[in-house]
C-alpha atoms as a PDB file:
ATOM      1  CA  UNK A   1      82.904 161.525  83.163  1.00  0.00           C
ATOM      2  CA  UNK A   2      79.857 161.244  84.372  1.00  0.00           C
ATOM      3  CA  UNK A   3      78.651 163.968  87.527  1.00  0.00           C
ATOM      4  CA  UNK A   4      75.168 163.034  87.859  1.00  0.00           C
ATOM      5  CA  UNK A   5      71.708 162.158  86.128  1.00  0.00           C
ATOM      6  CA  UNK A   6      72.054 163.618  82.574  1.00  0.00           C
ATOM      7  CA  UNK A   7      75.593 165.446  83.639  1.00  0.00           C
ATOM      8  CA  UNK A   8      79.281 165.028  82.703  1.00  0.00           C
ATOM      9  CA  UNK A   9      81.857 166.986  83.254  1.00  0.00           C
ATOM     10  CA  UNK A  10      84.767 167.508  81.090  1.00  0.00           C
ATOM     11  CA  UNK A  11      87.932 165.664  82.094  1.00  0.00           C
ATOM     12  CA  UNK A  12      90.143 168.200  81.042  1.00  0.00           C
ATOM     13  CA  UNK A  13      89.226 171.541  82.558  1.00  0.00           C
ATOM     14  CA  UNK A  14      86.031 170.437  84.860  1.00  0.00           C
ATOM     15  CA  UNK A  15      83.335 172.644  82.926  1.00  0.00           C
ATOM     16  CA  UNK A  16      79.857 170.740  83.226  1.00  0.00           C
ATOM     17  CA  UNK A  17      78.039 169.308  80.126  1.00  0.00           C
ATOM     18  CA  UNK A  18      75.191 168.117  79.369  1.00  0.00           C
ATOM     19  CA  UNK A  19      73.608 165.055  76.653  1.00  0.00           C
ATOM     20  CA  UNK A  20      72.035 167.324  73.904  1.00  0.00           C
ATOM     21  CA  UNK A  21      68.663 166.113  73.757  1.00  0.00           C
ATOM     22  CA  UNK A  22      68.914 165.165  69.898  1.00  0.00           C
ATOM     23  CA  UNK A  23      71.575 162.846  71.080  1.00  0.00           C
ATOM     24  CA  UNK A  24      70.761 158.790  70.792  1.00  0.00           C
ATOM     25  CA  UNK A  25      72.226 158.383  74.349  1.00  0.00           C
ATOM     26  CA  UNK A  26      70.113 160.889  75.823  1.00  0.00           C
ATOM     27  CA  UNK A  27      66.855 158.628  75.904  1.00  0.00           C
ATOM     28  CA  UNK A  28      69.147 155.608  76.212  1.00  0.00           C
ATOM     29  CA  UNK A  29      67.535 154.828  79.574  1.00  0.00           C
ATOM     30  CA  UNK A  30      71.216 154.727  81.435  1.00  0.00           C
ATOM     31  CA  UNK A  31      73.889 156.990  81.430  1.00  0.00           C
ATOM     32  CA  UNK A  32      77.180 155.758  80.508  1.00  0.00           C
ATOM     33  CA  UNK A  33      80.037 156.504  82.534  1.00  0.00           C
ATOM     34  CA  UNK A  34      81.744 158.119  79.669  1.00  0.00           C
ATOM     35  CA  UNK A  35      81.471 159.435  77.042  1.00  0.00           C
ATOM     36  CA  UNK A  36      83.542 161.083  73.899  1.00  0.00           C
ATOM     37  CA  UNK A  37      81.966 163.897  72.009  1.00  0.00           C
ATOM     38  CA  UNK A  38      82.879 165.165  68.412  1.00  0.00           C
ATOM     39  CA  UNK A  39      81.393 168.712  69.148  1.00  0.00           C
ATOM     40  CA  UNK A  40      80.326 170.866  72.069  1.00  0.00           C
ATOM     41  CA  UNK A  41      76.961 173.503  71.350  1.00  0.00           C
ATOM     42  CA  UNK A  42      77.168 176.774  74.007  1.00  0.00           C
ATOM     43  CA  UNK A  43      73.501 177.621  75.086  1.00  0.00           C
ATOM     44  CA  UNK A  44      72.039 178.132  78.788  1.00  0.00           C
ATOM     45  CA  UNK A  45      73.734 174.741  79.275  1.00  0.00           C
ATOM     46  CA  UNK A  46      76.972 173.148  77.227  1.00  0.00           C
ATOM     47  CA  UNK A  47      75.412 170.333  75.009  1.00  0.00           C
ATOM     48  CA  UNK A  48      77.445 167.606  73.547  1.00  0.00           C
ATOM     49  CA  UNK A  49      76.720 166.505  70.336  1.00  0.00           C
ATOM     50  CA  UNK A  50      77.981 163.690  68.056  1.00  0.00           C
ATOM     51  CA  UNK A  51      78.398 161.331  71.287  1.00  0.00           C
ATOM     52  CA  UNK A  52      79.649 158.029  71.803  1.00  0.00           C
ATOM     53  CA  UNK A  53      79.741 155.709  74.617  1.00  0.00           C
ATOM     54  CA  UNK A  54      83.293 154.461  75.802  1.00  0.00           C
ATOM     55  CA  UNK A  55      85.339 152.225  78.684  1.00  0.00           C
ATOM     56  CA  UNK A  56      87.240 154.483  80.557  1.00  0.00           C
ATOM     57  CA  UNK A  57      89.980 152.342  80.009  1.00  0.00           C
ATOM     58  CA  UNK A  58      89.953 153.456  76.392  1.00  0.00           C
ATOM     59  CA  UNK A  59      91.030 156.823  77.093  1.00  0.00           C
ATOM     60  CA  UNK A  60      94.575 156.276  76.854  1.00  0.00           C
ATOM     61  CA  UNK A  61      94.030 155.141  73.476  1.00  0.00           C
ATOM     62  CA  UNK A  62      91.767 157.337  72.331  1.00  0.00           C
ATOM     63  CA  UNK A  63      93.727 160.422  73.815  1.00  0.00           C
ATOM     64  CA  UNK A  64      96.899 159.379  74.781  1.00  0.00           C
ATOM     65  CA  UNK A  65      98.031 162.776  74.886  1.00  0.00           C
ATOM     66  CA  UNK A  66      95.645 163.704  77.593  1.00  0.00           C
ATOM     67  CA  UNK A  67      95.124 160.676  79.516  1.00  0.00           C
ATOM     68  CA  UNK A  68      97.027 157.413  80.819  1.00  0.00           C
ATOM     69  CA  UNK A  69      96.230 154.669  83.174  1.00  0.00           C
ATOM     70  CA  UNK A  70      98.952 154.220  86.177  1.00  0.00           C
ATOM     71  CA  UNK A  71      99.085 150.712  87.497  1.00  0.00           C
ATOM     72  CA  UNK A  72      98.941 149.676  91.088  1.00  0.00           C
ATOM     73  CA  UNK A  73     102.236 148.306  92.338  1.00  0.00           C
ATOM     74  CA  UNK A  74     100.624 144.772  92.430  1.00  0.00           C
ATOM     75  CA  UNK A  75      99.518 145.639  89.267  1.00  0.00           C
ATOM     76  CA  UNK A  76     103.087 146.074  87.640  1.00  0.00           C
ATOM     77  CA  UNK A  77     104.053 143.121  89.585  1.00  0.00           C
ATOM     78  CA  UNK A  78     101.511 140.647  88.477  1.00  0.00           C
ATOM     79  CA  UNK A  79     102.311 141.450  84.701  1.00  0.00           C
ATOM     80  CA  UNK A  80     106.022 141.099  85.190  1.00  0.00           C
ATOM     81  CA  UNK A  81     105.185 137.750  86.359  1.00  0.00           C
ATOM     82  CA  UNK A  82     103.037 136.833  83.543  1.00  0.00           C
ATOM     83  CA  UNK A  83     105.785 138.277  80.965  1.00  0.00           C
ATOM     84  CA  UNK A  84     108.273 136.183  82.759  1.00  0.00           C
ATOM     85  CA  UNK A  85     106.276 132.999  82.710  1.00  0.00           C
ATOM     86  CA  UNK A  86     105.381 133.265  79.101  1.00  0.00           C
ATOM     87  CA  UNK A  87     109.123 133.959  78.155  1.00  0.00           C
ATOM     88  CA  UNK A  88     109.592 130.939  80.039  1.00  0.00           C
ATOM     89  CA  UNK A  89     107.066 128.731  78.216  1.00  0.00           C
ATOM     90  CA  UNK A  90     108.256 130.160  74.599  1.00  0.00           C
ATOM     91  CA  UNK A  91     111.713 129.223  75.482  1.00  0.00           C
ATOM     92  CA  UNK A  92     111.357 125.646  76.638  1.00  0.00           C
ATOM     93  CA  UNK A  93     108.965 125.141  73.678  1.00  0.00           C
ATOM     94  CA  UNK A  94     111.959 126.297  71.617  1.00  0.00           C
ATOM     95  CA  UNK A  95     114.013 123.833  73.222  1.00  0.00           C
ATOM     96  CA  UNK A  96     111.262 121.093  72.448  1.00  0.00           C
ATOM     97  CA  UNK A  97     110.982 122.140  68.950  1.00  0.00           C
ATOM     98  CA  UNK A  98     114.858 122.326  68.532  1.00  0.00           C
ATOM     99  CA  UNK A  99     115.088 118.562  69.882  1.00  0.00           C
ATOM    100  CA  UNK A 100     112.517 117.534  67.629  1.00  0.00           C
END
């Protein structure tokens, strides 16, 4: 997640990182809010390298072991709504087809 201009910080235990400069996102000209990297380098600063730009909404998928997204109660209503609309629609297009 990004902390500032050119610094993340690791979702998982808070250490600071940093773009490694041989990185194609680290001229990018933005940062990207996130980011998933494939290996970490220890110097005076901890580099990422092998980075790729993500949605934070992603992260679930891409780590669902270590991240999920918790919906707002409006949220969970909304899509029970939705799923009970839709099982409305399928059913009287059943009906339609049936009559046919």
């Amino acid at each position: 997640r990004l902390k500032g201009i050119g610094q993340y910080v690791n979702m998982r235990n808070g250490m600071p990182c940093h773009l490694h400069p041989t990185s194609a996102l680290y001229g990018l000209g933005h940062t990207p809010d996130y980011v998933v990297y494939h290996e970490l380098v220890m110097t005076s600063k901890e580099y990422m390298r092998t980075v790729t730009s993500i949605d934070g909404k992603w992260l679930p998928e891409v780590g669902p072991m270590f991240f999920s997204i918790k919906e707002s109660y409006a949220e969970t209503q909304a899509r029970k709504r939705k799923a009970e609309e839709n099982k409305k629609k399928m059913d009287q297009e059943m009906e339609a087809h049936l009559e046919e």
